[in-house]
Protein backbone atom coordinates (compact mmCIF):
# COMPACT_ATOMS: atom_id res chain seq x y z
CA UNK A 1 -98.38 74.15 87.96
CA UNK A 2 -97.40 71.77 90.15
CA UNK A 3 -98.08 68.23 87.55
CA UNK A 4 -96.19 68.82 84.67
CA UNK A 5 -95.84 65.47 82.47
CA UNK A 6 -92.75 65.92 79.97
CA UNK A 7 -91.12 64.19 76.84
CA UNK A 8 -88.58 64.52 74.55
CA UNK A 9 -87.20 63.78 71.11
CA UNK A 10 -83.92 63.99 70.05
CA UNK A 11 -81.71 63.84 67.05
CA UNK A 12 -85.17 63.82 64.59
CA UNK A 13 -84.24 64.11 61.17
CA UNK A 14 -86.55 67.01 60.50
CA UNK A 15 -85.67 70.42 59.96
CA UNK A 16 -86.35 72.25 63.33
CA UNK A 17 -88.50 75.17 60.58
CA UNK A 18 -90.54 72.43 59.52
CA UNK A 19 -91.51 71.03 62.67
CA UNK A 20 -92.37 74.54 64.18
CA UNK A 21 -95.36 74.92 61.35
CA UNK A 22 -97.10 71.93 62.99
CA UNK A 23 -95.69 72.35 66.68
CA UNK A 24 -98.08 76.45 66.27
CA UNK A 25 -101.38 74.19 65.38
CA UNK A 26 -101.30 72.15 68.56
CA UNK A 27 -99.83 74.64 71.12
CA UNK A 28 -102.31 74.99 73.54
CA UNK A 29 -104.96 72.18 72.68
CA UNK A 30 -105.99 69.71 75.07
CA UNK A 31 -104.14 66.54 74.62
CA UNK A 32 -106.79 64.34 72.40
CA UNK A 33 -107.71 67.56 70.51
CA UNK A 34 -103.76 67.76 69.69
CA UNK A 35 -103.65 64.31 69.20
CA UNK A 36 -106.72 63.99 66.76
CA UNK A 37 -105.29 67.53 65.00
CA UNK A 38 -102.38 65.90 64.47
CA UNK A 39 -103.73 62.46 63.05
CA UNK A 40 -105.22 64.43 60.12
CA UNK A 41 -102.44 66.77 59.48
CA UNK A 42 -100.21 66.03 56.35
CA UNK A 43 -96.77 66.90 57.49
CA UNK A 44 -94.43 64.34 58.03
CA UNK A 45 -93.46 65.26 60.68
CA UNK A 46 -96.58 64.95 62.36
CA UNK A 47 -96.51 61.28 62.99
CA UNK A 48 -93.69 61.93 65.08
CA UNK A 49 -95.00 64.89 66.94
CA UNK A 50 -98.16 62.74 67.32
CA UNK A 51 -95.67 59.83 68.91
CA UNK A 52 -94.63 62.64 70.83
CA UNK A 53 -97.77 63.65 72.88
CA UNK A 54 -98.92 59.74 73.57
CA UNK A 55 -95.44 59.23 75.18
CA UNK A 56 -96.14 62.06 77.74
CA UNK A 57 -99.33 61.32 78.00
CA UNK A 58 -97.87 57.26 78.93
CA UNK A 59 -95.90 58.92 81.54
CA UNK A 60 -98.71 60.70 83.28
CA UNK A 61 -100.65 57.57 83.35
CA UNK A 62 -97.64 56.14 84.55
CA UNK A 63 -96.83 58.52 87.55
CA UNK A 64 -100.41 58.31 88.48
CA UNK A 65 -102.41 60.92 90.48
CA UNK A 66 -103.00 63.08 87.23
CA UNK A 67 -106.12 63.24 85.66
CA UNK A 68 -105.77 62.66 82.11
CA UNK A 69 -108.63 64.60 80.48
CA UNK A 70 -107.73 67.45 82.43
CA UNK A 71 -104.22 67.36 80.44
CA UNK A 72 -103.32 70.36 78.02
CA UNK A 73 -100.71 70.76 75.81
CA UNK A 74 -98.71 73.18 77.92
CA UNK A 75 -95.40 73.97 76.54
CA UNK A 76 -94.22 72.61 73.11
CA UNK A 77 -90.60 73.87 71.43
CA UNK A 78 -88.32 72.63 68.92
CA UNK A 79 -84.51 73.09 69.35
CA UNK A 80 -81.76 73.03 66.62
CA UNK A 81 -80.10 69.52 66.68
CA UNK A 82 -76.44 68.86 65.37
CA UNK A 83 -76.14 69.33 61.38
CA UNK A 84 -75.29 66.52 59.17
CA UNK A 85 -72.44 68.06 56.74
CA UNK A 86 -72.60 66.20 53.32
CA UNK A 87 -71.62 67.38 49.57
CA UNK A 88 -72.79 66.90 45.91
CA UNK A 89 -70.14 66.52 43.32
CA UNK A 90 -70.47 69.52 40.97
CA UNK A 91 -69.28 70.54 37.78
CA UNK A 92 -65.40 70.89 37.30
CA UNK A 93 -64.61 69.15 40.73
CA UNK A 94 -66.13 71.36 42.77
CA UNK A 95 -68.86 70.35 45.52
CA UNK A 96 -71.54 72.51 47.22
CA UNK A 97 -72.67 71.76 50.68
CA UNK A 98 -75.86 69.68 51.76
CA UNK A 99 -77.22 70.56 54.86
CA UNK A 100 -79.30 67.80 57.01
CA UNK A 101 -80.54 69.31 60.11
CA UNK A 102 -81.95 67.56 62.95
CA UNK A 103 -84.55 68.52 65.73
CA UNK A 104 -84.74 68.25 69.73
CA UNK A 105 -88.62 68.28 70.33
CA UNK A 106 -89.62 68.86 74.24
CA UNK A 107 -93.21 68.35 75.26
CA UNK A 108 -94.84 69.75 78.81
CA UNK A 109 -98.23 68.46 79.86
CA UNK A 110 -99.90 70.08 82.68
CA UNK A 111 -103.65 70.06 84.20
CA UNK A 112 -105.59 72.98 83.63
């Protein structure tokens, strides 16, 4: 494929598992049937995702020469992000660990 439109997220506060459940229903889709799955979908995380696709799909416009409609959802992943280590005060002075994970989202447009 020789136009391939990317964009990235970093450092989302989303666990990376909770952003793969919606990344599966839009891997693959043309760009407004992602886009319009994605409006309707009740994760939170799929505002974001959503934010995601118009950004790449800004660039192609941007870099020109691509035809838009033509545009598919060609490669979507979600990376594990640096952990947030935090605690919760527990009985008898003890703590137990909080985990807050964060995401790396990568999106690759590409004409069909």
């Amino acid at each position: 494929m020789a136009n391939q439109i990317k964009a990235k997220i970093s450092h989302l506060r989303v666990s990376p598992r909770k952003v793969r459940l919606v990344c599966d229903l839009v891997r693959g889709k043309k760009v407004q049937e992602a886009i319009d799955l994605l409006r309707f979908t009740k994760r939170g995380c799929s505002r974001d995702l959503m934010k995601l696709i118009q950004s790449a799909l800004s660039n192609a416009n941007h870099k020109g020469g691509v035809d838009v409609d033509k545009l598919h959802v060609n490669t979507l992943y979600v990376d594990q992000g640096p952990t947030l280590k935090r605690s919760l005060p527990r009985a008898r002075g003890s703590a137990s660990p909080i985990l807050k994970r964060t995401s790396h989202i990568t999106v690759v447009l590409a004409e069909k």
